[in-house]
Protein backbone atom coordinates (compact mmCIF):
# COMPACT_ATOMS: atom_id res chain seq x y z
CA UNK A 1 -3.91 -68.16 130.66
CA UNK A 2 -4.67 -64.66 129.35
CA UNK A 3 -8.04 -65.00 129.48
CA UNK A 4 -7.90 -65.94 133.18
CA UNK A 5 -5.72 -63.00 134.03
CA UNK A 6 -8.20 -61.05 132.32
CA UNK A 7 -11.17 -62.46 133.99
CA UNK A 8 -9.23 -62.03 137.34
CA UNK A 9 -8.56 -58.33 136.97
CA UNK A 10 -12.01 -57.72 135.79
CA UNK A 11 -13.03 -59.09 139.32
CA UNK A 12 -10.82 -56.95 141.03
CA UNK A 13 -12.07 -54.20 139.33
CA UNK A 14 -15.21 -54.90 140.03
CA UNK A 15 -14.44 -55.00 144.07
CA UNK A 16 -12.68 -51.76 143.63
CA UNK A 17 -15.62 -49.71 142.09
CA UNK A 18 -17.89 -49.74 145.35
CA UNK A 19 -15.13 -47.93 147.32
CA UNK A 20 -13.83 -45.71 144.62
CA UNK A 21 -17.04 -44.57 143.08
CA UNK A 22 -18.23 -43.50 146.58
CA UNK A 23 -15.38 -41.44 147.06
CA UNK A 24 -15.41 -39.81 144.13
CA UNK A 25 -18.57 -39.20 144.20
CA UNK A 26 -18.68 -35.59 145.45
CA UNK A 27 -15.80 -33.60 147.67
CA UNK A 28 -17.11 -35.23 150.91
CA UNK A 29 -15.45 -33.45 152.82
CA UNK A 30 -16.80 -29.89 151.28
CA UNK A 31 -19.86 -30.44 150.24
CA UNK A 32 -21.44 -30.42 154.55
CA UNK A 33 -20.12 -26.97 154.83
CA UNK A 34 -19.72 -25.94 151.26
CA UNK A 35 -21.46 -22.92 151.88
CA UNK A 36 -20.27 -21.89 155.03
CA UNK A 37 -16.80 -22.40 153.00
CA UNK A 38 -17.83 -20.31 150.16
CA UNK A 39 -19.60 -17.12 152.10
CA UNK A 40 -17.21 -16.75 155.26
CA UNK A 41 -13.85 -18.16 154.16
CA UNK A 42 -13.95 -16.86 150.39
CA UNK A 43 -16.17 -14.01 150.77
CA UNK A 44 -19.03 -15.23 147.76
CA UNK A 45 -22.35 -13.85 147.74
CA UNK A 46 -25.45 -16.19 146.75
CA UNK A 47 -25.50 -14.47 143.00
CA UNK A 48 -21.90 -15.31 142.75
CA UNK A 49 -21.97 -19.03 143.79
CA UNK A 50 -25.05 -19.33 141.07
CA UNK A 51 -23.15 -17.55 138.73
CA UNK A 52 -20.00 -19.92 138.87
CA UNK A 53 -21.97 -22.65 138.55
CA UNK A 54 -24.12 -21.20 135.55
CA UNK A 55 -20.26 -20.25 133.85
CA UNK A 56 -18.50 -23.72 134.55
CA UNK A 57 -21.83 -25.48 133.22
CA UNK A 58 -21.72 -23.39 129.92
CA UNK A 59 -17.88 -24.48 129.63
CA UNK A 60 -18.71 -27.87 130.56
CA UNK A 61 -21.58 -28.28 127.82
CA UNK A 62 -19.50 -26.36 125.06
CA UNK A 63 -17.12 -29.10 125.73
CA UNK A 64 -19.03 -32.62 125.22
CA UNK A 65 -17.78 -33.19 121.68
CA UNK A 66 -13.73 -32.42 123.05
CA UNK A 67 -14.39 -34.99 125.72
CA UNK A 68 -16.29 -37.55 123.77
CA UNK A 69 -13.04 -37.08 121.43
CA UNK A 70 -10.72 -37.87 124.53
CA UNK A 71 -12.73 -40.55 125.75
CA UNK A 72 -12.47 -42.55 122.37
CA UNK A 73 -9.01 -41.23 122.26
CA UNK A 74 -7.21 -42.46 125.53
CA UNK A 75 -10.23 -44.91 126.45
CA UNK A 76 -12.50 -45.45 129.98
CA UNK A 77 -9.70 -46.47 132.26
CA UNK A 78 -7.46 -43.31 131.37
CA UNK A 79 -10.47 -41.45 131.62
CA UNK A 80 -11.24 -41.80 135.08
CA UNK A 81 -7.88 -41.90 136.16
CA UNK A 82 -7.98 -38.55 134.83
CA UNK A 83 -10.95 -37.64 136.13
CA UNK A 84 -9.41 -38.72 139.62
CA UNK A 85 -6.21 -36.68 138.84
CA UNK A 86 -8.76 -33.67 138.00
CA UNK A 87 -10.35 -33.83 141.45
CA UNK A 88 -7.08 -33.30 143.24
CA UNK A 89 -6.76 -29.93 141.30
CA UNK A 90 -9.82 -28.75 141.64
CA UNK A 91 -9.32 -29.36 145.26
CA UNK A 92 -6.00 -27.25 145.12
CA UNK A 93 -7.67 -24.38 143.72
CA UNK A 94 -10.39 -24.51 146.19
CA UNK A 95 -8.35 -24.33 149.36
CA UNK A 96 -5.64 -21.82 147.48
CA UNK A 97 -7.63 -19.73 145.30
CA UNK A 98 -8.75 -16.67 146.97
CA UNK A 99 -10.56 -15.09 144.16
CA UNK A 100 -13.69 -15.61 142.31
CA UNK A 101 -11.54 -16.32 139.19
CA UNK A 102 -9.89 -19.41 140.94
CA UNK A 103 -13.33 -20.27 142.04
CA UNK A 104 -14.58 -20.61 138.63
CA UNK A 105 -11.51 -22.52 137.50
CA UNK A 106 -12.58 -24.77 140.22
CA UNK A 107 -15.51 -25.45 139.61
CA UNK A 108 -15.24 -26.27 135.82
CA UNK A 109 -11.91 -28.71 136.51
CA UNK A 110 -14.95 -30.35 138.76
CA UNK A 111 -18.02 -30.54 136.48
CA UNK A 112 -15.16 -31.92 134.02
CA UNK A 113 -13.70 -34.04 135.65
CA UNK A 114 -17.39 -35.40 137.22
CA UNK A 115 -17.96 -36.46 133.27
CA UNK A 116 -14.93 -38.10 132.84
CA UNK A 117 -14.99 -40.73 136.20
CA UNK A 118 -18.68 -41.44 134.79
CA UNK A 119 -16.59 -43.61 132.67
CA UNK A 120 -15.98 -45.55 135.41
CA UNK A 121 -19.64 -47.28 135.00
CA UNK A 122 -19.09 -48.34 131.28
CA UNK A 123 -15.88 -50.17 133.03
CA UNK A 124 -18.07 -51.72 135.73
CA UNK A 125 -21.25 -52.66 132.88
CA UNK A 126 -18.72 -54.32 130.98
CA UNK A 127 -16.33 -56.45 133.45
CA UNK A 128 -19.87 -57.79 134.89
CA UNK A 129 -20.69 -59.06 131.10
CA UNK A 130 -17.18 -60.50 131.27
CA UNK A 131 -17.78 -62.22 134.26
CA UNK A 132 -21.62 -63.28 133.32
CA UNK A 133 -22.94 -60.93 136.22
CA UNK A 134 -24.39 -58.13 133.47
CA UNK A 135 -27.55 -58.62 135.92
CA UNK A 136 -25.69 -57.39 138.94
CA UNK A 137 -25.35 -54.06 137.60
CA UNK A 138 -27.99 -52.46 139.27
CA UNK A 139 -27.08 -54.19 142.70
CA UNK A 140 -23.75 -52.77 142.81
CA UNK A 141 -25.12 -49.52 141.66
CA UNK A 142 -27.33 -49.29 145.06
CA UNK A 143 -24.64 -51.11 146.69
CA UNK A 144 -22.30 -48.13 146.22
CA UNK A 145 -24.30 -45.46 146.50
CA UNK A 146 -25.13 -46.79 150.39
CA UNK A 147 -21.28 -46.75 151.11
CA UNK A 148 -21.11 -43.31 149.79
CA UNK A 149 -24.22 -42.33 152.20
CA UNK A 150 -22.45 -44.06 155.16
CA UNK A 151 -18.92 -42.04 154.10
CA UNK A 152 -21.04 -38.44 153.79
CA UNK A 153 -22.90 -39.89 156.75
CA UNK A 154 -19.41 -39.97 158.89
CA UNK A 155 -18.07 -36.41 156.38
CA UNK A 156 -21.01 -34.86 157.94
CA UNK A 157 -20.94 -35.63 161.24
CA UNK A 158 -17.20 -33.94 161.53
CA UNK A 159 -17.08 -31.85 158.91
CA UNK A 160 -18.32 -29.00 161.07
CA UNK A 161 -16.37 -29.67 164.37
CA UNK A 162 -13.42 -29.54 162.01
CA UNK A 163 -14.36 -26.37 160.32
CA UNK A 164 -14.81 -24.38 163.31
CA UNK A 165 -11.33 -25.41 164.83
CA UNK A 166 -10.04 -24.89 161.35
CA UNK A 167 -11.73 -22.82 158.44
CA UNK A 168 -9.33 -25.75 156.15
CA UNK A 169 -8.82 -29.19 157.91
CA UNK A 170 -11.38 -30.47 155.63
CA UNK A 171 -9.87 -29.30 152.21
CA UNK A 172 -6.71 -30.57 153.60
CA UNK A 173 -8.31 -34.15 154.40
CA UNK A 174 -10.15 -33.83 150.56
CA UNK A 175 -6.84 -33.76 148.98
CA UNK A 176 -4.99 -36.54 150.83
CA UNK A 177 -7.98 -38.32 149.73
CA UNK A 178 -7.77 -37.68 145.89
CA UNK A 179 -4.14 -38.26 145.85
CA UNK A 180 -5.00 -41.86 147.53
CA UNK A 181 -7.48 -42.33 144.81
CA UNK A 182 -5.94 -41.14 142.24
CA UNK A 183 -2.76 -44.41 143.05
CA UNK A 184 -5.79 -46.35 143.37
CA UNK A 185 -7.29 -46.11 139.80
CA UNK A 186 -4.19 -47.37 138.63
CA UNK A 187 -5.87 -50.80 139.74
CA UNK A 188 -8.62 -50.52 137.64
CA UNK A 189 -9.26 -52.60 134.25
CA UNK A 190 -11.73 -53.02 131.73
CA UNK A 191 -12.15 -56.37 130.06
CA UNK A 192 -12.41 -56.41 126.40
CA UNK A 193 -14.10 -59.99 126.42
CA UNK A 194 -17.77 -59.69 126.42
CA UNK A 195 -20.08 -62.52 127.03
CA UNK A 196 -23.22 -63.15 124.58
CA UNK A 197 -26.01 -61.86 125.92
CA UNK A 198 -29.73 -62.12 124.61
CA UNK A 199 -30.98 -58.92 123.18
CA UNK A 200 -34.21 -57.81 121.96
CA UNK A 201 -34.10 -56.58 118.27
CA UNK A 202 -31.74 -53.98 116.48
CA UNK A 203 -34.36 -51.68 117.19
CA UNK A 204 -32.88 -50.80 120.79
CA UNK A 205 -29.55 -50.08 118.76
CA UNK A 206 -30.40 -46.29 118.22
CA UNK A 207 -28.59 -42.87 117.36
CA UNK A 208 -29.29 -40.21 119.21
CA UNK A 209 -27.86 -37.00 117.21
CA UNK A 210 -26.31 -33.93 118.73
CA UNK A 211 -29.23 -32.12 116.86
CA UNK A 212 -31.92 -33.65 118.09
CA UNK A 213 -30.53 -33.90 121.53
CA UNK A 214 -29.49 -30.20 121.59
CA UNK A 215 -33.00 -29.36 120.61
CA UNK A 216 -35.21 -30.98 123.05
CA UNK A 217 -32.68 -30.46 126.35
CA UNK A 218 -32.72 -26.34 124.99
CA UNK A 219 -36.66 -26.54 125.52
CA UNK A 220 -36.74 -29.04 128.26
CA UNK A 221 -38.07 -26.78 131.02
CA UNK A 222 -40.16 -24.46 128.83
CA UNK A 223 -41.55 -26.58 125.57
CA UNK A 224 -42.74 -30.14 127.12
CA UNK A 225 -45.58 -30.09 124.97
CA UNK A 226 -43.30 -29.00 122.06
CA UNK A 227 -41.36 -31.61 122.03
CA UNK A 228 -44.18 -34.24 122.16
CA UNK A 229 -46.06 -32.60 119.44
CA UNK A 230 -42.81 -33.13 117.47
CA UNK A 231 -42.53 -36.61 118.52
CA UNK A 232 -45.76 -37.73 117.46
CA UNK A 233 -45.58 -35.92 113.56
CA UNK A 234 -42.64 -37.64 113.29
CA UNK A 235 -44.27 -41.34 114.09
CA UNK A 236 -46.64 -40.28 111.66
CA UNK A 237 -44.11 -39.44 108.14
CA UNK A 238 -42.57 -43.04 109.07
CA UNK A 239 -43.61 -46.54 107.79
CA UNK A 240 -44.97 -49.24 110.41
CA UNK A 241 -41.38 -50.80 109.99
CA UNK A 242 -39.80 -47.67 111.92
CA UNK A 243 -42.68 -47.81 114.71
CA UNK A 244 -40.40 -49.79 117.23
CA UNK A 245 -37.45 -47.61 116.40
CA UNK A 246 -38.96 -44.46 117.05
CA UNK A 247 -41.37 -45.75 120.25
CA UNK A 248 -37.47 -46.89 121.89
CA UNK A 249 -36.31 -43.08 120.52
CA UNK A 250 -39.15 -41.49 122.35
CA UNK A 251 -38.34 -43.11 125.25
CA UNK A 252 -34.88 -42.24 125.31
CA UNK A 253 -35.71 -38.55 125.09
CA UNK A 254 -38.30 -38.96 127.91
CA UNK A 255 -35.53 -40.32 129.99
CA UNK A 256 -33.13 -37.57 128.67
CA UNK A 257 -36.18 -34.93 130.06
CA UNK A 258 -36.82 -36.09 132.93
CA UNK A 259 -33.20 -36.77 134.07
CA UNK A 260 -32.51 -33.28 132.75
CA UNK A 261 -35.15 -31.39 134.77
CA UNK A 262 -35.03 -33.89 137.75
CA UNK A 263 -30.81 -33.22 138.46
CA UNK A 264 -31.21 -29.93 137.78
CA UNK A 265 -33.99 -29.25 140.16
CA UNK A 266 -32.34 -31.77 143.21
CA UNK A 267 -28.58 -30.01 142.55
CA UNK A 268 -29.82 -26.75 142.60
CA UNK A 269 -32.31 -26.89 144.84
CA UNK A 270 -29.72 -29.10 147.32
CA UNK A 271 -27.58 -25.88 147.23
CA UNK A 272 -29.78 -23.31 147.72
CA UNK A 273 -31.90 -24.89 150.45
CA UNK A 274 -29.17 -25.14 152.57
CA UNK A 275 -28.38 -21.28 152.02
CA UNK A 276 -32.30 -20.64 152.28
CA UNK A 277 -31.99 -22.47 155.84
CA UNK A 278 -28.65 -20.63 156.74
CA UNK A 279 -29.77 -17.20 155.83
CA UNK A 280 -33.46 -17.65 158.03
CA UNK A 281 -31.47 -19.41 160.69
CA UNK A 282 -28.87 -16.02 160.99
CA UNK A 283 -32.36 -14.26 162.18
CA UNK A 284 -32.37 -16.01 165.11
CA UNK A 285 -28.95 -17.33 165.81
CA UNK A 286 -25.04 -16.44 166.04
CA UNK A 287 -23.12 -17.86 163.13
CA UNK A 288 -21.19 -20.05 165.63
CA UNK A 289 -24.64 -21.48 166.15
CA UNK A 290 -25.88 -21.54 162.53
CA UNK A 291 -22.61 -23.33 161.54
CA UNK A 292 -23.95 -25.86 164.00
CA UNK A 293 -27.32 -26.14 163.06
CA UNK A 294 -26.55 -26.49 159.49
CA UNK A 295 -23.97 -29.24 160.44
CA UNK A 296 -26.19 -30.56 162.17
CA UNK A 297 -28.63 -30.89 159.23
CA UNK A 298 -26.30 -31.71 157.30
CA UNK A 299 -25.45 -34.83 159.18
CA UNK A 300 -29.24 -36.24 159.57
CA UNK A 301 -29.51 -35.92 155.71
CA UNK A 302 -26.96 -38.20 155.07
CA UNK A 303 -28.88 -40.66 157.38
CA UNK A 304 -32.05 -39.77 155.39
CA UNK A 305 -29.78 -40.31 152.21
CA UNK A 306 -28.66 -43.70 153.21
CA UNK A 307 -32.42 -44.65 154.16
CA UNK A 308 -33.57 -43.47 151.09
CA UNK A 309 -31.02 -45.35 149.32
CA UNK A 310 -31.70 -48.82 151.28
CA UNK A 311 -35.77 -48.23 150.97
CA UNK A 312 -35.14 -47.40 146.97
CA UNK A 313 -33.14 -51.13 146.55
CA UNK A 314 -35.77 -52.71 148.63
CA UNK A 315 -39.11 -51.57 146.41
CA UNK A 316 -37.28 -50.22 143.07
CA UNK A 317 -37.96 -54.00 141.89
CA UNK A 318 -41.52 -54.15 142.91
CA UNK A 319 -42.52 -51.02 141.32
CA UNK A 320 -39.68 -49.95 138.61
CA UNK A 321 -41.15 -47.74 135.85
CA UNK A 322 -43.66 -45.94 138.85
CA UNK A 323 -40.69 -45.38 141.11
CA UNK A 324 -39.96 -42.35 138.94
CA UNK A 325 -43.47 -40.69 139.58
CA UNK A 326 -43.29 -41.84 143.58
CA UNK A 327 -39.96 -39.79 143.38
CA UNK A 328 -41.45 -36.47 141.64
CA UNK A 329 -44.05 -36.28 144.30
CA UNK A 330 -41.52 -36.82 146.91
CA UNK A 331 -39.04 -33.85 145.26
CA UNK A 332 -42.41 -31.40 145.54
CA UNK A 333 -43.33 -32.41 148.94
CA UNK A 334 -39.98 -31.36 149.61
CA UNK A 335 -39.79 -27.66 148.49
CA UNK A 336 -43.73 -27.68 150.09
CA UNK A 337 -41.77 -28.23 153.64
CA UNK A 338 -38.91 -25.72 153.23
CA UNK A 339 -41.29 -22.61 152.13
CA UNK A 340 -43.47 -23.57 155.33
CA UNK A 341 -40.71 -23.67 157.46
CA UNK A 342 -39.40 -20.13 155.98
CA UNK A 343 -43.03 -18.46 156.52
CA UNK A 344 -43.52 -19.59 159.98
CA UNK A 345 -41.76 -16.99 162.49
CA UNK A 346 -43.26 -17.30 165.78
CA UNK A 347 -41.95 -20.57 166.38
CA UNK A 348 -37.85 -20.97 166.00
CA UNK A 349 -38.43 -25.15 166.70
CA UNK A 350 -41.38 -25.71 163.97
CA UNK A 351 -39.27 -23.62 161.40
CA UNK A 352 -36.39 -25.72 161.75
CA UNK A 353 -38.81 -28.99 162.13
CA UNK A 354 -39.88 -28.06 158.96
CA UNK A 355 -37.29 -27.16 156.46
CA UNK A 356 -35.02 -29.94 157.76
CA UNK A 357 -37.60 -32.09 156.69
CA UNK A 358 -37.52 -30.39 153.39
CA UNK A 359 -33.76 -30.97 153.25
CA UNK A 360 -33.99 -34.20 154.10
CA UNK A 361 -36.22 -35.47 151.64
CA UNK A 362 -34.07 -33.98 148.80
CA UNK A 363 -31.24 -35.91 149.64
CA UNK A 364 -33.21 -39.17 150.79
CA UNK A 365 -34.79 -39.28 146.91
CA UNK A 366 -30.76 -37.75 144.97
CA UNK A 367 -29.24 -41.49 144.37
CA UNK A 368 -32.17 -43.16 143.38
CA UNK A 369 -33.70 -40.99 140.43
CA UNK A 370 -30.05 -41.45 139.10
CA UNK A 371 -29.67 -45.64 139.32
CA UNK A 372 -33.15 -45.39 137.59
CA UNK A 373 -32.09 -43.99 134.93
CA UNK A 374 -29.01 -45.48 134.24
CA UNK A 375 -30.95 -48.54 134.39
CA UNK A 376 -33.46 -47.54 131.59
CA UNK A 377 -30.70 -46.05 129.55
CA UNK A 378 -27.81 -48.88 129.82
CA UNK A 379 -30.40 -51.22 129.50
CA UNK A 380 -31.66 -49.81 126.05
CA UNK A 381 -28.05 -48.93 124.82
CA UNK A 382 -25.58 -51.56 123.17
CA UNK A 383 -21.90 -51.38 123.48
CA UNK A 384 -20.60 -48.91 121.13
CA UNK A 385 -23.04 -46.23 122.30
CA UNK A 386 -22.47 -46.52 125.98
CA UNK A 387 -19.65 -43.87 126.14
CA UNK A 388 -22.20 -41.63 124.28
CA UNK A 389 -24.96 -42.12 125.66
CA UNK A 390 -22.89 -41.77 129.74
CA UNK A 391 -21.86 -38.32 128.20
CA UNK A 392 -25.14 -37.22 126.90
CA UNK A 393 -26.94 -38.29 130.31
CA UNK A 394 -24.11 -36.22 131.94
CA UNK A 395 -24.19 -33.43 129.53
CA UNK A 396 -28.49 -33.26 130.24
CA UNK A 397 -27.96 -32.57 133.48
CA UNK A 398 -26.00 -29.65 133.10
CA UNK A 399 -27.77 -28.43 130.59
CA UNK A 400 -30.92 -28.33 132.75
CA UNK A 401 -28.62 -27.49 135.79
CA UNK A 402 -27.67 -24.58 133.20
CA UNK A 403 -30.89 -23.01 132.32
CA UNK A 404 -31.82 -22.94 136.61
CA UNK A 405 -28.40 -21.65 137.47
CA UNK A 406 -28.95 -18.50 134.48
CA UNK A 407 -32.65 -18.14 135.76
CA UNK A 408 -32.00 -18.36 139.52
CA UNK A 409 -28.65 -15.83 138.78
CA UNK A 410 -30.97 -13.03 137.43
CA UNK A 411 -33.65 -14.02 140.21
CA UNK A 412 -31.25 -13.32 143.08
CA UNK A 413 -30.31 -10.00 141.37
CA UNK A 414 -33.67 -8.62 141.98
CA UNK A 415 -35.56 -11.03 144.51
CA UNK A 416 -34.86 -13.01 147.79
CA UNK A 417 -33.83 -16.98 147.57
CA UNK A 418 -37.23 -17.54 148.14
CA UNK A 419 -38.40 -16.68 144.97
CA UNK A 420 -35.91 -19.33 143.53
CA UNK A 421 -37.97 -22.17 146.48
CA UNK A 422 -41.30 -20.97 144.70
CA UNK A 423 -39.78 -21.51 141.19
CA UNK A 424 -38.26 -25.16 142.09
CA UNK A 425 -41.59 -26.47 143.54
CA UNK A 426 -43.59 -25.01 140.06
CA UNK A 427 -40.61 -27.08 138.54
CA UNK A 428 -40.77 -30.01 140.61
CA UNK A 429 -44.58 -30.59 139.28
CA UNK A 430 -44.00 -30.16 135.91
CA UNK A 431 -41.61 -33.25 136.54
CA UNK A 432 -44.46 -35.48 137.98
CA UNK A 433 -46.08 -35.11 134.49
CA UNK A 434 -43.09 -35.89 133.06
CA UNK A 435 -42.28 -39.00 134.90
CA UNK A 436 -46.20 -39.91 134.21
CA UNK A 437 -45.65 -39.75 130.73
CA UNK A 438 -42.48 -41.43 130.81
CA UNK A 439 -44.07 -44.34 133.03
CA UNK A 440 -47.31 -44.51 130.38
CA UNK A 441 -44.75 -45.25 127.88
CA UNK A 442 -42.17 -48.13 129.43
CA UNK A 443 -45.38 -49.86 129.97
CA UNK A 444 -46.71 -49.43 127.06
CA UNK A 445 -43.63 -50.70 124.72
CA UNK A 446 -43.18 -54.04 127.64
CA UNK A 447 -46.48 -54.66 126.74
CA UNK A 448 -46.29 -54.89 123.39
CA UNK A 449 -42.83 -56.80 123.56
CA UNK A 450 -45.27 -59.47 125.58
CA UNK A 451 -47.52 -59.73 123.01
């Protein structure tokens, strides 16, 4: 009888996640006209928003052992309810605060709390194993991120109407949202039955330390060739019987890398884009009519993001490990569109043709680099490193998202934004080597787990 109530709850669970991952997914109703929110209702410059980002990223990284220690503590469930509680106050100080203090405080309760509902994918992994669905994990993965395309999709569309009747209807709709949610993850369980599945070896059972880790994320961006020179000296002082072991290791810090520089390049260059657009659009329009424009962008790019999201479920079986390189040149082509569109000045309609394009394509490839790598990492992973290894994933992002936001902060002190557009595309083709190499190597090690 336990068992079956177990089972049971684990279902429900499982129904819930869809819906309450997608909504707590981002501050939909914000993020359209974040920085219309952040420039005319709170009074930020561009160097400020980078710099509260670069601050709250710092505090959020400083802070992975304390959570890791909470997580264990008080378990996944509590942690996401949390995380859900911490959404609601970072909301409040939002739509309160009205200094750059309160700004900052908002933005780390969000990057914290963002680690903490990540949790919420450990609980999904293992109900499905409860349930013998451990396969469906990547379904319901792309399954939720299209309901949280359609949701921005709809955010977008009203967002903007609702910001120019009222600079705060939509901070007022975000929080009667997170206080719904957070009475909603009071539904959510995690089963502690786990079916037997069939795993490889005990090889795919690694340790990542905080050292090693620490090291390689610090260099990502500037010491790629470091870090593989390490790699291979290392395969070299081990015995044939640690080959496997460290092949799986070097995979996992491939993934690490190229997670690490991918986020970081599609968060910041999300955010900045959009200011790139609003500040060249203010040339030429009123800022009644750039508020439009840029909700109207805003809007298609949540089309393009649900698009991208349906096209990535449809093909991401067909080509898996190359999906990663298709997605590098797709990030480039991006930032190629939006400096074209910023250089071109005799024609308002071909400029805006052009870095909505740009914009688009960001968002169209966000979600999918992400289920990717989950899917590499989750699948490597076993049980009792899966809160780790969630945290470390997390904690790579905003460590890459950290080095940008310092670089782009002392950039915008001196330069224009579109210095900080030239510096993402160099960025975005260092990834396509990265995502090569990291492609070379997941066939490699399936190939010699045929044979």
């Amino acid at each position: 009888m336990e068992e079956t109530q177990s089972i049971k709850k684990a279902k429900r669970s499982i129904k819930i996640y869809p819906i309450f991952a997608s909504f707590t997914g981002d501050m939909i109703f914000f993020v359209p006209i974040d920085t219309l929110f952040l420039t005319l209702v709170k009074g930020l410059t561009a160097s400020q928003i980078t710099a509260m980002t670069m601050v709250s990223l710092i505090i959020c990284i400083l802070s992975q052992k304390i959570i890791l220690l909470i997580v264990k503590k008080i378990g996944n469930v509590n942690s996401l309810r949390l995380g859900s509680f911490m959404l609601l106050i970072a909301s409040l100080c939002l739509t309160f605060g009205n200094s750059f203090p309160l700004m900052l405080l908002y933005k780390t309760i969000l990057e914290l709390a963002y680690i903490f509902l990540n949790m919420d994918e450990i609980v999904l992994k293992n109900n499905l194993n409860a349930v013998d669905r451990s396969d469906d994990y990547y379904k319901i993965r792309n399954k939720t991120k299209i309901i949280y395309s359609s949701i921005t999709l709809f955010t977008a569309l009203v967002a903007g109407s609702l910001f120019n009747i009222n600079n705060y209807f939509p901070m007022y709709l975000s929080m009667g949202i997170y206080i719904i949610l957070f009475g909603v993850s009071f539904l959510y369980y995690e089963s502690k039955t786990r079916i037997n599945v069939n795993t490889q070896t005990d090889n795919k059972k690694l340790k990542i330390t905080n050292i090693i880790f620490l090291v390689i994320l610090a260099n990502a961006l500037f010491s790629v060739s470091f870090l593989y020179y390490k790699a291979k000296n290392k395969i070299k002082e081990t015995t044939k019987s640690d080959n496997n072991k460290l092949k799986i290791t070097n995979i996992i810090f491939l993934v690490i890398l190229a997670n690490a520089v991918f986020y970081s390049i599609i968060k910041m260059g999300q955010n900045n884009s959009k200011l790139f657009m609003q500040y060249d659009f203010q040339n030429f329009l009123s800022v009644e009519m750039v508020t439009y424009y840029i909700t109207a962008i805003v809007f298609i790019s949540r089309i393009a993001r649900l698009l991208g999201n349906i096209i990535f479920g449809k093909v991401y079986k067909k080509i898996k490990d190359k999906m990663s390189i298709a997605l590098s040149i797709c990030l480039a082509l991006a930032f190629i569109l939006l400096l074209l569109g910023h250089f071109i000045n005799t024609s308002f309609v071909i400029k805006v043709l052009l870095m909505s394009l740009g914009f688009f394509l960001i968002l169209a490839i966000r979600d999918s680099f992400q289920v990717y790598i989950e899917d590499v990492a989750l699948g490597i992973a076993n049980k009792d490193e899966q809160q780790k290894i969630i945290i470390k994933i997390e904690v790579s992002r905003r460590i890459g998202t950290l080095i940008l936001s310092t670089l782009f902060t002392l950039i915008l002190m001196r330069y224009e934004l579109v210095v900080v557009e030239f510096v993402l595309l160099i960025l975005s083709i260092i990834e396509i080597f990265i995502s090569k190499q990291l492609c070379n190597k997941l066939t490699k090690i399936k190939r010699e787990e045929v044979n």
